[in-house]
C-alpha atoms as a PDB file:
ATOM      1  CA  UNK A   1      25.792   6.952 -15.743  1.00  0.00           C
ATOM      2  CA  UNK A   2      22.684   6.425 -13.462  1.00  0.00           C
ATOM      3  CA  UNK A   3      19.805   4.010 -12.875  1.00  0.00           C
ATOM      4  CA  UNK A   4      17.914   7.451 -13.702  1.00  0.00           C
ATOM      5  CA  UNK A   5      19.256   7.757 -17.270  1.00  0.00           C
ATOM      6  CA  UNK A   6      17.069   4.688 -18.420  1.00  0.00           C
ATOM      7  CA  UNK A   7      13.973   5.260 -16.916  1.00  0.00           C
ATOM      8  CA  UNK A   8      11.338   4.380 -19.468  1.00  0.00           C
ATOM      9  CA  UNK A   9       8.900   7.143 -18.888  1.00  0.00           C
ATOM     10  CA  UNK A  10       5.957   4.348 -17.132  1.00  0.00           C
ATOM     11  CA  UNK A  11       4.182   5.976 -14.346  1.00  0.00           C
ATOM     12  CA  UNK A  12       2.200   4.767 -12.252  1.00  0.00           C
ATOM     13  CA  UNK A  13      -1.308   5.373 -13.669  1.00  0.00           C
ATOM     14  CA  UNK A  14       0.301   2.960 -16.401  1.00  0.00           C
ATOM     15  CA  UNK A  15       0.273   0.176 -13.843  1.00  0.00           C
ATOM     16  CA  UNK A  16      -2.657  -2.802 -13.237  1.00  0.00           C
ATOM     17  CA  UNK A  17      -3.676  -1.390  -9.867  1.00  0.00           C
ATOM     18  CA  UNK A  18      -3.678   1.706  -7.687  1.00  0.00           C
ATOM     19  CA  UNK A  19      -0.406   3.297  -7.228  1.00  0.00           C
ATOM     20  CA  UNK A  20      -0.986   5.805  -4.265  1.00  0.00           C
ATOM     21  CA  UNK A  21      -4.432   6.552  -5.130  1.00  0.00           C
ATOM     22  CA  UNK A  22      -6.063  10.001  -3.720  1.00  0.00           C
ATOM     23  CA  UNK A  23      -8.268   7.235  -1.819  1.00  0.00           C
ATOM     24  CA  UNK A  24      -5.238   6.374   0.630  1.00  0.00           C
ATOM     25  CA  UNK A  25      -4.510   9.140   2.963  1.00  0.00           C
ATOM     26  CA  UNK A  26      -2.843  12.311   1.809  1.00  0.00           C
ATOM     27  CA  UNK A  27      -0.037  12.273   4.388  1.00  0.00           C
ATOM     28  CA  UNK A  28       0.622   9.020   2.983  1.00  0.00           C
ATOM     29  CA  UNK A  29       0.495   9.250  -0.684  1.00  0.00           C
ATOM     30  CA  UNK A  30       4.475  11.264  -0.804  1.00  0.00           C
ATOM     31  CA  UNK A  31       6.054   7.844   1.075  1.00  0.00           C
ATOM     32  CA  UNK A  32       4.189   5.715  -1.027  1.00  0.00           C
ATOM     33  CA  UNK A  33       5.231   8.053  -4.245  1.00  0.00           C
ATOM     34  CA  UNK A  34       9.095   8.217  -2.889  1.00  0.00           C
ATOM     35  CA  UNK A  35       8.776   4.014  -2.925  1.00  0.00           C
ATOM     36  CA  UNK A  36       7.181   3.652  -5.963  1.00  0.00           C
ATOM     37  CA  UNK A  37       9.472   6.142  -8.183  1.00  0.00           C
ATOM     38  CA  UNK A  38      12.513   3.986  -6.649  1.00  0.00           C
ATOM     39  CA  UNK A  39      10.803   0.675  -7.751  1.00  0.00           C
ATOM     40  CA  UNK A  40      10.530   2.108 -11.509  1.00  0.00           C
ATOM     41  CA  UNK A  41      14.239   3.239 -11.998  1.00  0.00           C
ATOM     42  CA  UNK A  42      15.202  -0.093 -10.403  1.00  0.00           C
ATOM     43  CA  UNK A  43      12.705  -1.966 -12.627  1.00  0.00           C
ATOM     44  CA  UNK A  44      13.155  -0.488 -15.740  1.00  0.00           C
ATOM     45  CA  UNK A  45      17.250  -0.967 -15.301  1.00  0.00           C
ATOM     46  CA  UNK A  46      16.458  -4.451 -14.519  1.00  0.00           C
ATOM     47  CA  UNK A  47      14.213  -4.770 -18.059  1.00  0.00           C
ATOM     48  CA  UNK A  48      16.518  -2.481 -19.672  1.00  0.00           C
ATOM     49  CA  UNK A  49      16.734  -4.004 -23.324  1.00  0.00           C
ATOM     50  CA  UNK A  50      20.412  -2.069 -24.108  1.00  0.00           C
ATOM     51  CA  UNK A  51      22.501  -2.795 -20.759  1.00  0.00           C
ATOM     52  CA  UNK A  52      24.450  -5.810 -20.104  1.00  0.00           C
ATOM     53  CA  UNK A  53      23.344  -7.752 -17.229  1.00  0.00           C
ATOM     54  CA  UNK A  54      26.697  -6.421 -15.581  1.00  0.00           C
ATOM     55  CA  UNK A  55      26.103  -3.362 -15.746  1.00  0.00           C
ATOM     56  CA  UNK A  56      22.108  -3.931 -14.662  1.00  0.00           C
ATOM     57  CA  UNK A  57      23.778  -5.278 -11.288  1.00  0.00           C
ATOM     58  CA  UNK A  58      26.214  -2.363 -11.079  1.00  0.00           C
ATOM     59  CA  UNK A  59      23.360   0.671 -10.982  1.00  0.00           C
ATOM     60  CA  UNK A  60      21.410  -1.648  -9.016  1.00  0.00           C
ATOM     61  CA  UNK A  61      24.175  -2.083  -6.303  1.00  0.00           C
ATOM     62  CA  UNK A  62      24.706   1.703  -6.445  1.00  0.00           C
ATOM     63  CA  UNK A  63      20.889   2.591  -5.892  1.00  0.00           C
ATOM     64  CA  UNK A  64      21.812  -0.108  -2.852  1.00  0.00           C
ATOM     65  CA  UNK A  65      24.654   2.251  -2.086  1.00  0.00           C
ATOM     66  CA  UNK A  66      22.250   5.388  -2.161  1.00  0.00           C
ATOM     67  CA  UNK A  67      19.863   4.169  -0.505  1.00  0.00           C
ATOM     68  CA  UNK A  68      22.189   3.431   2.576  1.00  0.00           C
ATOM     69  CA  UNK A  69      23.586   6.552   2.585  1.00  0.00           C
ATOM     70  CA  UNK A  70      27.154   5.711   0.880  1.00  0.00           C
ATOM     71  CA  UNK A  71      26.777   7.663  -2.366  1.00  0.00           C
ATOM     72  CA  UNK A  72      23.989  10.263  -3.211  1.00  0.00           C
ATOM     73  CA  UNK A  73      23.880   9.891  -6.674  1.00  0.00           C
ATOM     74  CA  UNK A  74      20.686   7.931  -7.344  1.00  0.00           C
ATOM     75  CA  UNK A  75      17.851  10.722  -6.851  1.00  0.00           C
ATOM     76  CA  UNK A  76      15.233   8.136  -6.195  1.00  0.00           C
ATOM     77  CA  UNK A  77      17.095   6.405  -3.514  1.00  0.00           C
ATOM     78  CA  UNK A  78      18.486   9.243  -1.835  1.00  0.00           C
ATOM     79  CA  UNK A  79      14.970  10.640  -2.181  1.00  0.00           C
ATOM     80  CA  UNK A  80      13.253   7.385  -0.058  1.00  0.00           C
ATOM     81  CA  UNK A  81      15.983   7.118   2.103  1.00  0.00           C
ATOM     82  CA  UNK A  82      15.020  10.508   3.512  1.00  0.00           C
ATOM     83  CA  UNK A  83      11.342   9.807   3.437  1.00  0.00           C
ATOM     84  CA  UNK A  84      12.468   6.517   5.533  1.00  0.00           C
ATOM     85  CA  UNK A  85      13.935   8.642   7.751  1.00  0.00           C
ATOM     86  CA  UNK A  86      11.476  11.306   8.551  1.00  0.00           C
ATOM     87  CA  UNK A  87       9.131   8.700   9.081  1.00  0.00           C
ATOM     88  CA  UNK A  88      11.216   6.016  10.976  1.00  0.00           C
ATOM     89  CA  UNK A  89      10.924   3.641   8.557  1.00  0.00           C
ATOM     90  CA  UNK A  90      13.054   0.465   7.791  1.00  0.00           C
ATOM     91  CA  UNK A  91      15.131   0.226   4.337  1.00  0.00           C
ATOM     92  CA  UNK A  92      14.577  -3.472   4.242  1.00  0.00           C
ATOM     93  CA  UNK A  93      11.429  -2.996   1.769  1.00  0.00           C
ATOM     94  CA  UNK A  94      13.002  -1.444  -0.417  1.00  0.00           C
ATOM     95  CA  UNK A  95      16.515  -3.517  -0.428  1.00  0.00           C
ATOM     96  CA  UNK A  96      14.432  -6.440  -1.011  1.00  0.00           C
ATOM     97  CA  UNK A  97      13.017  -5.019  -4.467  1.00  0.00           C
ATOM     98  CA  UNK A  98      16.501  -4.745  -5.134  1.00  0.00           C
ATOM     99  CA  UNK A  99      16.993  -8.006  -4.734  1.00  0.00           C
ATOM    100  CA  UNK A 100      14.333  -9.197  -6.665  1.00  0.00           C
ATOM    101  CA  UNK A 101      15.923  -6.990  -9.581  1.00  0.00           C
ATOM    102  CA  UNK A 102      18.780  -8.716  -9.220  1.00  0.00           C
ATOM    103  CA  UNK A 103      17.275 -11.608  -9.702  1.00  0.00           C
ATOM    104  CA  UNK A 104      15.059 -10.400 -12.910  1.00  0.00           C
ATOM    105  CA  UNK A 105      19.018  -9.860 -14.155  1.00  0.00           C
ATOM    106  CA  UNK A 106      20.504 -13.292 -13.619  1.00  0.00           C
ATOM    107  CA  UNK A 107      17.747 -15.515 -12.995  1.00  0.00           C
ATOM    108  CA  UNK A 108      15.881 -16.427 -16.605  1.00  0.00           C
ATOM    109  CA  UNK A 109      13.535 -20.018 -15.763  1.00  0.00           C
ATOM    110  CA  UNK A 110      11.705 -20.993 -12.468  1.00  0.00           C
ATOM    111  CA  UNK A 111      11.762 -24.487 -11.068  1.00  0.00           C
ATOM    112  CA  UNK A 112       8.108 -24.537  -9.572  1.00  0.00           C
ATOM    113  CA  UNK A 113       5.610 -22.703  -7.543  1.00  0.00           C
ATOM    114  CA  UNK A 114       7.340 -22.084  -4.572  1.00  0.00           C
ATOM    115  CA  UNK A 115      10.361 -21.032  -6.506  1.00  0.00           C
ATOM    116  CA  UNK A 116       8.152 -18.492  -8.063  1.00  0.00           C
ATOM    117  CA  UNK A 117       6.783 -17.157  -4.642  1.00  0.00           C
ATOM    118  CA  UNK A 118      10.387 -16.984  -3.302  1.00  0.00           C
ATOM    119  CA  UNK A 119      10.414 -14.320  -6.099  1.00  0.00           C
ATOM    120  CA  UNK A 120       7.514 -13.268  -5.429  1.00  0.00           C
ATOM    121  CA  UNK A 121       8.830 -12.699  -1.730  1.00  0.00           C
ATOM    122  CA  UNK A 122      10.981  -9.766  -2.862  1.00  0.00           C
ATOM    123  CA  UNK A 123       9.999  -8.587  -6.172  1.00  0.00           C
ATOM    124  CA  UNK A 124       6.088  -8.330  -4.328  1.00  0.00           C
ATOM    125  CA  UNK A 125       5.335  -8.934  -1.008  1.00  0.00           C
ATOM    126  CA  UNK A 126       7.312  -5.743   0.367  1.00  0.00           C
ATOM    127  CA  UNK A 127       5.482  -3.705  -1.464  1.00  0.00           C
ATOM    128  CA  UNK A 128       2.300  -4.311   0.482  1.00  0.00           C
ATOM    129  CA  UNK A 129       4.497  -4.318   3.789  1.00  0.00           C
ATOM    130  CA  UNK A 130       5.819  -0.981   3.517  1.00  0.00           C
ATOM    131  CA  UNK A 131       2.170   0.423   2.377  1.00  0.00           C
ATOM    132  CA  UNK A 132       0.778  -1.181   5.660  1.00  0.00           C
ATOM    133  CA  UNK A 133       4.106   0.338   7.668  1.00  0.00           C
ATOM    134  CA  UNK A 134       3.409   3.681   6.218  1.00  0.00           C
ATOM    135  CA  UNK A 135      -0.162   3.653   7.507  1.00  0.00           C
ATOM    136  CA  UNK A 136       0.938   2.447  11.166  1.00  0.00           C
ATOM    137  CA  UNK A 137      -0.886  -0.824  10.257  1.00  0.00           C
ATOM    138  CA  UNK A 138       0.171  -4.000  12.411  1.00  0.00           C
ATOM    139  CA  UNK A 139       1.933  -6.715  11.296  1.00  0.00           C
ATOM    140  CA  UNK A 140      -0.434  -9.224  11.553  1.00  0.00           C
ATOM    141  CA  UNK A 141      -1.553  -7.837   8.311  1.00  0.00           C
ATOM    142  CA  UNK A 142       1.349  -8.903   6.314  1.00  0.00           C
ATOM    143  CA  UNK A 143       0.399 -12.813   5.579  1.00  0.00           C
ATOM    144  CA  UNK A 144      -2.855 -11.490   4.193  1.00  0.00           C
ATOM    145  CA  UNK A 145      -0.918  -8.924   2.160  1.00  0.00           C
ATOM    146  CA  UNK A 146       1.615 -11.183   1.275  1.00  0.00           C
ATOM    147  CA  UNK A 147      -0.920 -13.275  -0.542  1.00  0.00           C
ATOM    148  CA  UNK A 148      -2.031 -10.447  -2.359  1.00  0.00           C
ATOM    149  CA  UNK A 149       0.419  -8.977  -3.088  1.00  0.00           C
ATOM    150  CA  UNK A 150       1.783 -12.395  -4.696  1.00  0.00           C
ATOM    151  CA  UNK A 151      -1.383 -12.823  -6.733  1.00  0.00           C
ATOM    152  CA  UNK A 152      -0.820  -9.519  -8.262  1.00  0.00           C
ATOM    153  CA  UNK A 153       2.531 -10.400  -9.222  1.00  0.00           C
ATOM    154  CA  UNK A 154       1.451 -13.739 -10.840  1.00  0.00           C
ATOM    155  CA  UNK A 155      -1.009 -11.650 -12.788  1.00  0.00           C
ATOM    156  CA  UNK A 156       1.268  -9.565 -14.267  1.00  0.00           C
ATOM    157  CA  UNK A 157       3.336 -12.630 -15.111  1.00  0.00           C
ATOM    158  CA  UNK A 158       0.499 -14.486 -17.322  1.00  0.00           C
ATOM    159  CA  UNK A 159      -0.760 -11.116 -18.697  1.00  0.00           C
ATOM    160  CA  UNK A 160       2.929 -10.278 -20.180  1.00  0.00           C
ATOM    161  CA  UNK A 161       3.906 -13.986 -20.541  1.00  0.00           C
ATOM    162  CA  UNK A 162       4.646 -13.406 -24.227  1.00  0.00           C
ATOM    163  CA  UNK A 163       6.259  -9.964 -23.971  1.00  0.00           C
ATOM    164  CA  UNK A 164       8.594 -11.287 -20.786  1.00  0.00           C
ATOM    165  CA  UNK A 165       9.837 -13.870 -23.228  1.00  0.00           C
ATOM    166  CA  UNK A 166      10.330 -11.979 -26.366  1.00  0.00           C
ATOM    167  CA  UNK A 167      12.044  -8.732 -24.771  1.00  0.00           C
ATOM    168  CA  UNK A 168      14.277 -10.712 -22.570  1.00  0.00           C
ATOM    169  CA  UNK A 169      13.991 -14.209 -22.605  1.00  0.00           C
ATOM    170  CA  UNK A 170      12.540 -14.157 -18.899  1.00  0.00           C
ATOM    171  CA  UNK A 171       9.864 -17.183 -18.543  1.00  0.00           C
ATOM    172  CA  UNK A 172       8.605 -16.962 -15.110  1.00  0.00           C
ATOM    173  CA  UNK A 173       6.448 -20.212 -15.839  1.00  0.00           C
ATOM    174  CA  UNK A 174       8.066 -22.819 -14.019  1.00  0.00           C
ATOM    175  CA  UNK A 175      10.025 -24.956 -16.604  1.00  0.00           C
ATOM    176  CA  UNK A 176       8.640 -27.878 -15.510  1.00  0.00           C
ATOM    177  CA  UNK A 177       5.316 -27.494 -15.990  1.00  0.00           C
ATOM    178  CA  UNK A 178       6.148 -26.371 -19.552  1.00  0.00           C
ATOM    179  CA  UNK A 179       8.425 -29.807 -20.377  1.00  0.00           C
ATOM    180  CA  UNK A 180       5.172 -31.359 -18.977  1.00  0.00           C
ATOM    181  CA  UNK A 181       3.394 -30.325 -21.240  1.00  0.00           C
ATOM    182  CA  UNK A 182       5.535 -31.013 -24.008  1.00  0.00           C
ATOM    183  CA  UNK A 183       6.317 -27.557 -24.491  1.00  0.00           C
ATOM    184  CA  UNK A 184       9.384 -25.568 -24.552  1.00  0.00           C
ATOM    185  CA  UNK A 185       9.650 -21.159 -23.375  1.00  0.00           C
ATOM    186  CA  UNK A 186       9.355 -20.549 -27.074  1.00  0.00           C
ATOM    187  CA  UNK A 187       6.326 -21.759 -27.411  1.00  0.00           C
ATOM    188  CA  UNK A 188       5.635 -18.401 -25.424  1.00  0.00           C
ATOM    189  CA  UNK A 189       6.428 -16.477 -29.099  1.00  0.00           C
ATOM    190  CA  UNK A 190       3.367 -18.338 -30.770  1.00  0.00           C
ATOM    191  CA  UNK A 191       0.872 -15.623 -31.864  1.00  0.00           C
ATOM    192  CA  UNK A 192      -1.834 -17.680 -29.954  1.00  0.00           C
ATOM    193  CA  UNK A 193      -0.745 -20.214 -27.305  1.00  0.00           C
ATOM    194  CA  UNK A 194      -1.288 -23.774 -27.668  1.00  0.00           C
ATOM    195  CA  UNK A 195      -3.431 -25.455 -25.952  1.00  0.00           C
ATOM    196  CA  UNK A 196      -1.238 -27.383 -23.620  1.00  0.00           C
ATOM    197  CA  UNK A 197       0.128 -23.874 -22.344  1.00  0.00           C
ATOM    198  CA  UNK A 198      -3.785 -22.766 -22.133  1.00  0.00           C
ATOM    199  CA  UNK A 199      -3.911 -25.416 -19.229  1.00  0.00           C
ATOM    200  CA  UNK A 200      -0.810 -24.281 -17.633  1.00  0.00           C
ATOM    201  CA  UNK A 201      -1.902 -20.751 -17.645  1.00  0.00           C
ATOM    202  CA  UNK A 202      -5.598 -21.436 -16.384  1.00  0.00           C
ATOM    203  CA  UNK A 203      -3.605 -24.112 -13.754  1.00  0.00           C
ATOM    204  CA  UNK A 204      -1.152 -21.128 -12.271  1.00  0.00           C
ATOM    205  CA  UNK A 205      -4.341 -18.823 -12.053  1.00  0.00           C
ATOM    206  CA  UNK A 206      -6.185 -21.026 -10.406  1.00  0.00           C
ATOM    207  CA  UNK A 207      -3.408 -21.002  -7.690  1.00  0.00           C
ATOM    208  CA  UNK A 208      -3.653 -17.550  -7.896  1.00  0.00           C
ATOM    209  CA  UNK A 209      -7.373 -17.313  -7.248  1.00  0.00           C
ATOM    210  CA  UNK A 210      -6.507 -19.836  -3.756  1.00  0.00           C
ATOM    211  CA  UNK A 211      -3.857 -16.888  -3.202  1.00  0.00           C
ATOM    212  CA  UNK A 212      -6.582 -14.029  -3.467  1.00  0.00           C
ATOM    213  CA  UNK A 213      -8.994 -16.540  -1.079  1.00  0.00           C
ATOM    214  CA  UNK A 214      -5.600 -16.306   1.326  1.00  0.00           C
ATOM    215  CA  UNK A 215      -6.026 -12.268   0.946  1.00  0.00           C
ATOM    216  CA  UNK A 216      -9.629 -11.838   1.342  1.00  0.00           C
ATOM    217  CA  UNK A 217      -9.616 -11.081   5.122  1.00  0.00           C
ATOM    218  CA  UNK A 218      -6.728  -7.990   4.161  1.00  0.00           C
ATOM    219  CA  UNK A 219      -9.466  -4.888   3.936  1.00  0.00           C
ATOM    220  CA  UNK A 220     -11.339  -6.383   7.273  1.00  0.00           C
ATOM    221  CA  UNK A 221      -7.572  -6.736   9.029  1.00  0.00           C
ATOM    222  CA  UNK A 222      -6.667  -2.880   7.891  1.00  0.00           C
ATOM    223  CA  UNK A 223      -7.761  -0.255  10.860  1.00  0.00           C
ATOM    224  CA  UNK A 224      -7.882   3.064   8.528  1.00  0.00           C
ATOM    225  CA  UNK A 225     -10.696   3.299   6.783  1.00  0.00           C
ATOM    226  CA  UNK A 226      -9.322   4.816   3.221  1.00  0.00           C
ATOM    227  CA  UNK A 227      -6.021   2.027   2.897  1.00  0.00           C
ATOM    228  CA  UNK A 228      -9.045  -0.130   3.480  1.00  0.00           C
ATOM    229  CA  UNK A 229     -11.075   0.806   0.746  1.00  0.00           C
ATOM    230  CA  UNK A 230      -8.394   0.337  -1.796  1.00  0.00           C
ATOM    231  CA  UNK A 231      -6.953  -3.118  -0.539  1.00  0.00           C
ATOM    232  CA  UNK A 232     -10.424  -4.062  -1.214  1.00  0.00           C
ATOM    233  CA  UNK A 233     -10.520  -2.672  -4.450  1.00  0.00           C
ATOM    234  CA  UNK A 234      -7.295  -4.156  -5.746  1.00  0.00           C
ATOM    235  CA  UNK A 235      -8.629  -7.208  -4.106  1.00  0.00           C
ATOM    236  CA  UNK A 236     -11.754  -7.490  -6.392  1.00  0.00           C
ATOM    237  CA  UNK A 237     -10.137  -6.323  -9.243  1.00  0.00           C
ATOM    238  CA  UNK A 238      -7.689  -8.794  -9.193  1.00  0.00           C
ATOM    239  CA  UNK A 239     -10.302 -11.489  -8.940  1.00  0.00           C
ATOM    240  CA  UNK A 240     -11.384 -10.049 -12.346  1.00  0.00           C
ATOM    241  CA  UNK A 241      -8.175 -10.340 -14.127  1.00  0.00           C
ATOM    242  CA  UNK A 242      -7.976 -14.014 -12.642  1.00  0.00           C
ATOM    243  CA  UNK A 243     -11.310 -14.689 -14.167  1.00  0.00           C
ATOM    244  CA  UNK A 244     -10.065 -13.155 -17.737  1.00  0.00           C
ATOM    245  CA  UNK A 245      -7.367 -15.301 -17.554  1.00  0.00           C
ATOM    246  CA  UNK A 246      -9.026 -18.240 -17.794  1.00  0.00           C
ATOM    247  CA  UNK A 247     -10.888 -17.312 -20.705  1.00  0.00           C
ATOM    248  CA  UNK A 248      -8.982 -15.168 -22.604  1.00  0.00           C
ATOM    249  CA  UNK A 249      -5.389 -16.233 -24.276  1.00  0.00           C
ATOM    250  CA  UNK A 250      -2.708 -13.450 -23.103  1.00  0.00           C
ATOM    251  CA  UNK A 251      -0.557 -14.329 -26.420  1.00  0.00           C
ATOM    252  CA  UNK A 252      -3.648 -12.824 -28.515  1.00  0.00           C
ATOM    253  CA  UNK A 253      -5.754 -11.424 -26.415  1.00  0.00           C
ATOM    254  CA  UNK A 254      -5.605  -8.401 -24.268  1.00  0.00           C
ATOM    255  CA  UNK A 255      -6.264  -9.463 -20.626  1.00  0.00           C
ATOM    256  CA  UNK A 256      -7.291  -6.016 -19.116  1.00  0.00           C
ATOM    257  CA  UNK A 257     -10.183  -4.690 -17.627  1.00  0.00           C
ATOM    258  CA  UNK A 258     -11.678  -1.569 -19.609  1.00  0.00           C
ATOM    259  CA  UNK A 259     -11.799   1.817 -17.914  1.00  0.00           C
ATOM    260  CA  UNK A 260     -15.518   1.450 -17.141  1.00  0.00           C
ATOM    261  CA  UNK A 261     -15.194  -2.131 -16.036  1.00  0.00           C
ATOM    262  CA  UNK A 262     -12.505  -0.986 -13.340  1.00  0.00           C
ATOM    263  CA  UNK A 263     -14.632   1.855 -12.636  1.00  0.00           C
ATOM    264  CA  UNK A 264     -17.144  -0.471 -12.306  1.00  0.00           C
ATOM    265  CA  UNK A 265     -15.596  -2.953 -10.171  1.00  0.00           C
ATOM    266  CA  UNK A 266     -13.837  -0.050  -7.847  1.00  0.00           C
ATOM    267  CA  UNK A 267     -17.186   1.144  -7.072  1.00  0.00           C
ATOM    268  CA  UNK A 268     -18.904  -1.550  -6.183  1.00  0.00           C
ATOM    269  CA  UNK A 269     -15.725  -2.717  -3.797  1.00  0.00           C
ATOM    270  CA  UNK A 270     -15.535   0.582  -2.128  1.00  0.00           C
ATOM    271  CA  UNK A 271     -19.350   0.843  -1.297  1.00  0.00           C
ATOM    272  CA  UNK A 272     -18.889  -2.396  -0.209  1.00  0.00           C
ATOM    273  CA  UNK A 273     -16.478  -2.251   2.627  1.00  0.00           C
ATOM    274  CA  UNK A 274     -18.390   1.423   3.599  1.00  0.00           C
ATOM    275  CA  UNK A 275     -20.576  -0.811   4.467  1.00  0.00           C
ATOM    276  CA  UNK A 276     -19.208  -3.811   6.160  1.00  0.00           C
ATOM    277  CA  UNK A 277     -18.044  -0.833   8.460  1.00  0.00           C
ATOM    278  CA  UNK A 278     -20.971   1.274   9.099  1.00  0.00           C
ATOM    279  CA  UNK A 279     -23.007  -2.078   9.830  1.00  0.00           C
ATOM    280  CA  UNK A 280     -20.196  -3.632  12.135  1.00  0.00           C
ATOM    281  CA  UNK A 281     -19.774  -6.541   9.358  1.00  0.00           C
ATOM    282  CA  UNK A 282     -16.159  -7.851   8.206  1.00  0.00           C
ATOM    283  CA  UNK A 283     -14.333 -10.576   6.032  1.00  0.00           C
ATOM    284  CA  UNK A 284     -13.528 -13.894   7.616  1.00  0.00           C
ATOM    285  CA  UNK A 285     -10.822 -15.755   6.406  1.00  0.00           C
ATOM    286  CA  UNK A 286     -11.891 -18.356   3.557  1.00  0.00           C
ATOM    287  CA  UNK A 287     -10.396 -21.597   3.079  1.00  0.00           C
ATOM    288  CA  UNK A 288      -8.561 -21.849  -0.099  1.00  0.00           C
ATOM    289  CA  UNK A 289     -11.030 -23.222  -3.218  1.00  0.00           C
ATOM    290  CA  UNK A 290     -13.726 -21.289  -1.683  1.00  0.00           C
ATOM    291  CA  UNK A 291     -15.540 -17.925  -2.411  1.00  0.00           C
ATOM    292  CA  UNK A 292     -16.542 -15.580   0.330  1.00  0.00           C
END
């Protein structure tokens, strides 16, 4: 058995944001590709409904294995490990998603915020990292990116707050805030959420939005043009999804953007940054609780 025999069939035009758009660069798209398809067979092991956590953390450890050249039979890894090498590219990005899958296996509550951005550390920010490494981008980028890349992951957990809990009885809202509240994780399988977890959800995307303030400055920071273009785009659109969340209840409501409203929003953030560049204009950092 293999990580690849329970891959769910998500791609990534099922995901929230762009997954190697034809925006980026096309020398750049196959890396990005090679990291992405070993992110999916990791997650979906990780989510896996059927496997026992052991066996979660066995396939897990042997994509490890694969990916450091040990055993070769975990396509996806032994697919990015040779993209990491043509390129001269460090495994660490990708051996911390692992570790944040690990920790999707064994690790059910969170204690607070910063116990959620430790997570957040490995299940997120190296995503953004390697993009930025792939592209020859400095590392000066990467607190910017971090922040973004954090935001997004918060998103996805108040979007699929109620799904997290029912498929596996993973609550990434830190506990406390839910005892707070007077509220317990199954108050996450309510068909609409009550209103004391409304104000925890519009209080951790609020934090969220002061994360995305932290990001703003990412497109400016980014040299090539293209990689800029779509940082600002996932930018914006996550400022949308923020702005859903506080007025929309992800236990009965869908908290998307329609096709035409990320159309919409990808447009106007692309012509945007065209033309903070042709006219010499960037993004300066904002202090958090502001808008640029």
């Amino acid at each position: 058995m293999t990580a690849a025999n329970h891959r769910t069939g998500k791609g990534h035009k099922d995901e929230n944001f762009p997954v190697a758009s034809l925006i980026i660069r096309r020398d750049a798209r196959a890396p990005v590709m090679a990291y992405y398809a070993f992110a999916r067979v990791a997650d979906d092991v990780s989510d896996s409904p059927i496997l026992a956590p052991d066996m979660k953390l066995k396939l897990l450890d042997a994509m490890g294995a694969s990916l450091r050249g040990e055993r070769e039979n975990e396509p996806e890894a032994v697919a990015l490990r040779e993209v990491l090498r043509e390129r001269g590219l460090s495994d660490q990005h990708a051996h911390d998603l692992l570790t944040a899958f690990r920790r999707d296996v064994t690790q059910l509550r969170y204690t607070d915020w910063d116990d959620l951005m430790d997570y957040c550390r490995y299940s997120a920010m190296p995503v953004g990292r390697y993009v930025l490494d792939v592209h020859g981008e400095s590392r000066d980028t990467w607190p910017a990116s971090d922040a973004l890349c954090a935001a997004l992951q918060v998103i996805n957990h108040l979007q699929d707050c109620g799904k997290d809990k029912r498929a596996l009885d993973r609550v990434y809202i830190p506990l406390p805030l839910l005892i707070a509240g007077d509220l317990t994780p199954d108050a996450l399988l309510e068909p609409a959420a009550p209103p004391a977890l409304m104000d925890i959800i519009h209080h951790l995307a609020k934090r969220t939005d002061a994360l995305l303030d932290q990001a703003e400055p990412l497109a400016a920071q980014v040299k090539d043009l293209r990689l800029a273009i779509e940082v600002a785009i996932i930018q914006r659109l996550a400022r949308r999804l923020v702005r859903l969340l506080l007025i929309r209840d992800p236990l009965s409501d869908r908290v998307h953007l329609t096709k035409m409203e990320t159309l919409c929003t990808a447009a106007g953030a692309a012509l945007s940054t065209l033309w903070q560049r042709m006219t010499g204009g960037g993004t300066r950092a904002v202090p958090a609780g502001k808008k640029p």
